[in-house]
C-alpha atoms as a PDB file:
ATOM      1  CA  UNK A   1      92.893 144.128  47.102  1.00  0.00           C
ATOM      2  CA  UNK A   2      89.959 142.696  45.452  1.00  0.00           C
ATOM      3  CA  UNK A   3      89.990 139.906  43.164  1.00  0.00           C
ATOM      4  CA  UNK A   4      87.856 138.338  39.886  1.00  0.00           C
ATOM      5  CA  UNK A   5      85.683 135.864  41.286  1.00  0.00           C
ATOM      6  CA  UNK A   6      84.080 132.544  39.710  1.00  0.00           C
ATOM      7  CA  UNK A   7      80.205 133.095  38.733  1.00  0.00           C
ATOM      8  CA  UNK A   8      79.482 131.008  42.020  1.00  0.00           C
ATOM      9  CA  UNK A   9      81.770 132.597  44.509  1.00  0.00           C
ATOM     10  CA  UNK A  10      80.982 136.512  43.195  1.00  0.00           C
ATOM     11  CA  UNK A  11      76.913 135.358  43.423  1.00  0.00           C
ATOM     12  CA  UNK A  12      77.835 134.087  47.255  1.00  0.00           C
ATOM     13  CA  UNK A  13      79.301 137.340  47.999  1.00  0.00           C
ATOM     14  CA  UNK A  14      76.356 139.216  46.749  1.00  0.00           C
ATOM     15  CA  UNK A  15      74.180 137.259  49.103  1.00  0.00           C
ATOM     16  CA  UNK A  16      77.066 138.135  51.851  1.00  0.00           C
ATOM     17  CA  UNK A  17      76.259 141.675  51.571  1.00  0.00           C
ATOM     18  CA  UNK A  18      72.422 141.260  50.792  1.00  0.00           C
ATOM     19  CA  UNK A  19      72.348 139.546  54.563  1.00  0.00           C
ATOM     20  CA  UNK A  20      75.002 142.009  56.655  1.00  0.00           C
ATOM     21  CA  UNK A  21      73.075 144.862  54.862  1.00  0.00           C
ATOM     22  CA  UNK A  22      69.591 144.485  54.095  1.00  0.00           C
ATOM     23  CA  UNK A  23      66.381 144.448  56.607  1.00  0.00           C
ATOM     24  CA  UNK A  24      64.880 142.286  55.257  1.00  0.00           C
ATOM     25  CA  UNK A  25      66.989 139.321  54.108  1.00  0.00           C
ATOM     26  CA  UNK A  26      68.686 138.355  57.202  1.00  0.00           C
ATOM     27  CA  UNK A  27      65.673 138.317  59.020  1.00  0.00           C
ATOM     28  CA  UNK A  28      63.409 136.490  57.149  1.00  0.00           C
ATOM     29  CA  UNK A  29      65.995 133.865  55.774  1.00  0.00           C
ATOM     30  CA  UNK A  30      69.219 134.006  57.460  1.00  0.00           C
ATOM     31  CA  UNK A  31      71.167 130.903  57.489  1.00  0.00           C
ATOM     32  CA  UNK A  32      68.546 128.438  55.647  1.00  0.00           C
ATOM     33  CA  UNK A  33      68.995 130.328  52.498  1.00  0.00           C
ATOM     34  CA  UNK A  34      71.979 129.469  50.074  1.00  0.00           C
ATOM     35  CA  UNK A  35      73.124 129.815  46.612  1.00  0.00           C
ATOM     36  CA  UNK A  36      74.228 126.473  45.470  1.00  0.00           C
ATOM     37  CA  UNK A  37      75.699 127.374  41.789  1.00  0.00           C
ATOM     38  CA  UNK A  38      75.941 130.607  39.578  1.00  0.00           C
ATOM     39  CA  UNK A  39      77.199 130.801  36.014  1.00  0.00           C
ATOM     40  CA  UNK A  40      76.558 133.519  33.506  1.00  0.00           C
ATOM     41  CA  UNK A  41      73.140 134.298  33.195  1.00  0.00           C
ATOM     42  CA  UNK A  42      71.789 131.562  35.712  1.00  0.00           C
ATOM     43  CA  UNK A  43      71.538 130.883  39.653  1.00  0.00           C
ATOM     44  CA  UNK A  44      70.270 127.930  41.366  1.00  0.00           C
ATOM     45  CA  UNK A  45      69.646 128.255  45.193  1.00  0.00           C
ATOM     46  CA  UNK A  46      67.934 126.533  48.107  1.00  0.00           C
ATOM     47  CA  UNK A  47      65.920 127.233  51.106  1.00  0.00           C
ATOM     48  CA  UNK A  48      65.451 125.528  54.268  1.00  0.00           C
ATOM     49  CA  UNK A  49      61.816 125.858  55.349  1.00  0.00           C
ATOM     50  CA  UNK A  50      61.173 127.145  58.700  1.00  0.00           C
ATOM     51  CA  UNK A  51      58.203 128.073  60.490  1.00  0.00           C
ATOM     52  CA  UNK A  52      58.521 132.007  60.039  1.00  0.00           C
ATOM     53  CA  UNK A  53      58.198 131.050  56.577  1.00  0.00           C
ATOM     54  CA  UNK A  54      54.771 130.038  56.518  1.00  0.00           C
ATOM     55  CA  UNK A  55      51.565 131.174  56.625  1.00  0.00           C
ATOM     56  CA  UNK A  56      48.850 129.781  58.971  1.00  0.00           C
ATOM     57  CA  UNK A  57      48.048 127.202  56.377  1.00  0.00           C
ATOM     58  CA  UNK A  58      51.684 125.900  57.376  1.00  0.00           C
ATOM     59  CA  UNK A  59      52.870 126.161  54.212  1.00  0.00           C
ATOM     60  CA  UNK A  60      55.587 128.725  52.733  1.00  0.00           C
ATOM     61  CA  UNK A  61      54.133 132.084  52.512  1.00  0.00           C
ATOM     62  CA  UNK A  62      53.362 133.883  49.221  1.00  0.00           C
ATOM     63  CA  UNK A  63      54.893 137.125  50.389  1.00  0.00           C
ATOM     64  CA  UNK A  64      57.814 134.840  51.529  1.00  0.00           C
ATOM     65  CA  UNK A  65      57.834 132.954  47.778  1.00  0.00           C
ATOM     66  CA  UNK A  66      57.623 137.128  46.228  1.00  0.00           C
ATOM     67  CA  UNK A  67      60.487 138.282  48.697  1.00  0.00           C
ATOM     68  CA  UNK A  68      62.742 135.341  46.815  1.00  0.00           C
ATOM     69  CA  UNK A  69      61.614 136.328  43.327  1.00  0.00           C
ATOM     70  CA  UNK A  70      63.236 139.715  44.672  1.00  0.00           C
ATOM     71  CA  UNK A  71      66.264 138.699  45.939  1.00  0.00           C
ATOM     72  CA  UNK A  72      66.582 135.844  42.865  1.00  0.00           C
ATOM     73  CA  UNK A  73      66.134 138.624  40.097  1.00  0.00           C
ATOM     74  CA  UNK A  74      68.983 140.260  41.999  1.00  0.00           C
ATOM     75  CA  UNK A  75      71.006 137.487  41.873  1.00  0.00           C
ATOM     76  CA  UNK A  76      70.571 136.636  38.287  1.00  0.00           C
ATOM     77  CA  UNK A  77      71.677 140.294  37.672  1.00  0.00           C
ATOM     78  CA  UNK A  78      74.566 139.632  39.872  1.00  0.00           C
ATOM     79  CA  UNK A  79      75.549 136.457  37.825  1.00  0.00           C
ATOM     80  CA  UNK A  80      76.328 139.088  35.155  1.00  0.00           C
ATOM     81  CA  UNK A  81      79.564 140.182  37.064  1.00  0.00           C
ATOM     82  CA  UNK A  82      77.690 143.452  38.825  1.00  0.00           C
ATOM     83  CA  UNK A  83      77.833 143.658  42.391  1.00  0.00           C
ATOM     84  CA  UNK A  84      75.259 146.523  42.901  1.00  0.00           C
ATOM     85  CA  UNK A  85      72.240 144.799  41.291  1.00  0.00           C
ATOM     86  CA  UNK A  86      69.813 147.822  40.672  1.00  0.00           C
ATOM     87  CA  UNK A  87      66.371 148.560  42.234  1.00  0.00           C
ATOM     88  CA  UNK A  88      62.946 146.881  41.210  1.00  0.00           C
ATOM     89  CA  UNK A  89      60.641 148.157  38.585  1.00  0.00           C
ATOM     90  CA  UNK A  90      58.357 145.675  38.164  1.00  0.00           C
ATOM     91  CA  UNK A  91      57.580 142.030  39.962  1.00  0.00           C
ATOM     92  CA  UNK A  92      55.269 139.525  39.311  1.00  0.00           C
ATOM     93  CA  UNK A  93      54.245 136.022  41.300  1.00  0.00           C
ATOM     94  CA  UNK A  94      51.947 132.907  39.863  1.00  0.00           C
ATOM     95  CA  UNK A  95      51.686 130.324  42.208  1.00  0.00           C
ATOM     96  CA  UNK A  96      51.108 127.061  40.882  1.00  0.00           C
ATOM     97  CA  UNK A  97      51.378 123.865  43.857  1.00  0.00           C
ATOM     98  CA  UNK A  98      51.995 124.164  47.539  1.00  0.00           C
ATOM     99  CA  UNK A  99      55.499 124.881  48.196  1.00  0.00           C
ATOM    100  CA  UNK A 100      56.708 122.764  51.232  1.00  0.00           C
ATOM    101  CA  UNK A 101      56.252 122.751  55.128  1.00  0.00           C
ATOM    102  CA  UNK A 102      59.013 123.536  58.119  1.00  0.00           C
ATOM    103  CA  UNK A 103      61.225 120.926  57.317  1.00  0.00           C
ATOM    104  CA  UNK A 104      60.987 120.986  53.403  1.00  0.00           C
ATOM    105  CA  UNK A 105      63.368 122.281  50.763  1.00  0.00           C
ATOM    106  CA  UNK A 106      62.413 124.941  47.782  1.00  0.00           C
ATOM    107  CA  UNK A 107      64.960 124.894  45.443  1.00  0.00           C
ATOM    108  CA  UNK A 108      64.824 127.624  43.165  1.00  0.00           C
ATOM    109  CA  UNK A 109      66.447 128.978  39.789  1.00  0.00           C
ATOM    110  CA  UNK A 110      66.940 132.576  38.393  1.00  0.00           C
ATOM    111  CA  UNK A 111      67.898 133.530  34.909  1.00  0.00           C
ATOM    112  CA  UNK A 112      68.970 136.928  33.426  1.00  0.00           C
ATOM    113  CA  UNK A 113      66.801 136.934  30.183  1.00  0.00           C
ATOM    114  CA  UNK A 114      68.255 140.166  28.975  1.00  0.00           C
ATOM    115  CA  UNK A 115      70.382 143.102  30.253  1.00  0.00           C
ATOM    116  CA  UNK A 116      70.583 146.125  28.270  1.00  0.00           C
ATOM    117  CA  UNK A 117      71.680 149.950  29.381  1.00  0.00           C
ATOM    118  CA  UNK A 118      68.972 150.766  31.773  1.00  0.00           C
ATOM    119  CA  UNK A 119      66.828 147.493  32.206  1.00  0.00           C
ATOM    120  CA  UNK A 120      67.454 143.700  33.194  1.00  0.00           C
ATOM    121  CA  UNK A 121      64.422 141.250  33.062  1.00  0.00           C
ATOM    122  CA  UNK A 122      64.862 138.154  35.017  1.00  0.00           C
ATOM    123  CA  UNK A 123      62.695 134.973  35.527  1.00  0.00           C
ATOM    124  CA  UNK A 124      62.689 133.006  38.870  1.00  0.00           C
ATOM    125  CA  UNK A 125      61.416 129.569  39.124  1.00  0.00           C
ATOM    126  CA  UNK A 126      60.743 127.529  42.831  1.00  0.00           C
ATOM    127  CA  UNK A 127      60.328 123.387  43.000  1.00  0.00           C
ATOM    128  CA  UNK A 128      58.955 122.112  45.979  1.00  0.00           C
ATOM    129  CA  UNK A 129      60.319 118.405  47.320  1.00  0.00           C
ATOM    130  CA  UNK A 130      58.145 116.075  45.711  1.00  0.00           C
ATOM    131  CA  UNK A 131      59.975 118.186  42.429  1.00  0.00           C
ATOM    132  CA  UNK A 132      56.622 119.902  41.390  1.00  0.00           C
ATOM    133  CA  UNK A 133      56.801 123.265  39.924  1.00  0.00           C
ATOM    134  CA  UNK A 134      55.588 125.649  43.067  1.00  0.00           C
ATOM    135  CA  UNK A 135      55.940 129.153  41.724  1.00  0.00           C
ATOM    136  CA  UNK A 136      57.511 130.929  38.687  1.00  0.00           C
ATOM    137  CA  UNK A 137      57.720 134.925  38.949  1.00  0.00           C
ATOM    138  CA  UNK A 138      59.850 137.785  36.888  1.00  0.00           C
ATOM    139  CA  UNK A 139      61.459 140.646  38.414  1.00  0.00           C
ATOM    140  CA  UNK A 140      62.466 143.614  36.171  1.00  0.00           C
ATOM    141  CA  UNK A 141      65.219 145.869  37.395  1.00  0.00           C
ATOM    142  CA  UNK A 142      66.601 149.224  36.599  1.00  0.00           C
ATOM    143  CA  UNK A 143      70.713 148.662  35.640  1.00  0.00           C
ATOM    144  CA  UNK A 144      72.291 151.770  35.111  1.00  0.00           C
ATOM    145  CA  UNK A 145      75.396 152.433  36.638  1.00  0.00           C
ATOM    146  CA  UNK A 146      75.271 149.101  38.304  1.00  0.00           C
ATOM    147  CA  UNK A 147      78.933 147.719  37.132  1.00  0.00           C
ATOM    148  CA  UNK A 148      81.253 148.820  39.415  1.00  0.00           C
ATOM    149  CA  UNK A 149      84.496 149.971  38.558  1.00  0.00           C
ATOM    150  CA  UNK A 150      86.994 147.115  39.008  1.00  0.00           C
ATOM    151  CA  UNK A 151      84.928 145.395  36.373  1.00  0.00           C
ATOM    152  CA  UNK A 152      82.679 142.146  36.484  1.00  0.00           C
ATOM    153  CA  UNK A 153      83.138 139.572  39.442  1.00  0.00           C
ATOM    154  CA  UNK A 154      85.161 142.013  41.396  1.00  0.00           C
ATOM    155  CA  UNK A 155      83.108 142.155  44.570  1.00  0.00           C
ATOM    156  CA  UNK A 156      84.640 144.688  47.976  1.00  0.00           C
ATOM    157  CA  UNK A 157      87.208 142.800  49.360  1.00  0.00           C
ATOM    158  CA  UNK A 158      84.969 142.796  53.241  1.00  0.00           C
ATOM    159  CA  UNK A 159      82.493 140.222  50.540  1.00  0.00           C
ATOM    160  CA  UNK A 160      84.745 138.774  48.371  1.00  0.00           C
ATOM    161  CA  UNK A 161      86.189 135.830  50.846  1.00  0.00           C
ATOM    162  CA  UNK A 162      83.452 133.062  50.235  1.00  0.00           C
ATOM    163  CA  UNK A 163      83.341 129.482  51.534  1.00  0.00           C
END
C-alpha cells in the first residue's frame, strides 16, 4: 500500500519513475542527476557534469540546460503532491554565463509560480560553480487530471521507497 510522502521523498520518486520510464532522462543524465530538497512549491537539484553533457565548446550544452528546464518544471509541478506532472505547452531558455565543464556542478532550482485547473507555470533557475547565474528558463504545463487518486504525495508503491 502506498503511503503520503514528505515534499522531498515524493519529488525523489518522481525522478524514480522519470529515469525507469522516460527515453530521454536516463540516458542523458542517469546517475549524476539528483534532487537534493523539495518543499511545496520549490525544488533544488544538482547535476554532475559529464562529457555527454557538453557541446564541442566543452561546456554544458544548451539543449542539455533546455532538457532540465523540462524535467525541473515537472518537478516543481510534482512538489505540489501530483505524481503525473502534465505535458509541456510552452518552454523558454535565456542563457546568461557558461555553465560548467566535465567535472563541474550546476545546481539548479524550480518553482511552481501558479497552478490552476488546466495550467501550471514554473520558473527554473541553473548556478554554475563559481555561483554565477548560468541560465533561467520557464516551462508551462497542461494540469488537468494530473492528481491522482490517493491524493497529494501518494506516489505507486514500485516509486514510493526513496533513499
Amino acid at each position: 500500500m502506498s503511503r503520503k510522502l514528505s515534499p522531498t521523498k515524493f519529488t525523489q520518486a518522481v525522478v524514480r519513475s522519470f529515469m525507469a520510464d522516460s527515453g530521454l532522462e536516463p540516458r542523458l543524465l542517469g546517475k549524476h542527476f539528483r534532487v537534493t530538497s523539495a518543499t511545496e512549491g520549490r525544488v533544488d537539484f544538482e547535476l554532475d557534469i559529464q562529457k555527454e553533457h557538453t557541446n564541442r565548446l566543452q561546456t554544458i550544452h544548451g539543449g542539455t540546460l533546455a532538457s532540465l528546464v523540462d524535467l525541473g518544471g515537472s518537478l516543481a509541478v510534482a512538489s505540489s503532491g501530483r505524481f503525473a506532472t502534465g505535458v509541456s505547452t510552452d518552454l523558454n531558455v535565456t542563457y546568461l554565463s557558461p555553465g560548467g565543464r566535465p567535472g563541474d556542478l550546476l545546481k539548479g532550482t524550480a518553482t511552481l509560480d501558479k497552478i490552476g485547473k488546466t495550467l501550471a507555470f514554473t520558473q527554473v533557475t541553473f548556478t554554475n560553480s563559481k555561483g554565477q547565474l548560468a541560465a533561467r528558463g520557464s516551462h508551462t504545463k497542461y494540469v488537468t487530471g494530473t492528481m491522482g487518486a490517493d491524493g497529494p504525495f501518494v506516489a505507486p508503491a514500485e516509486f514510493s521507497d526513496v533513499d
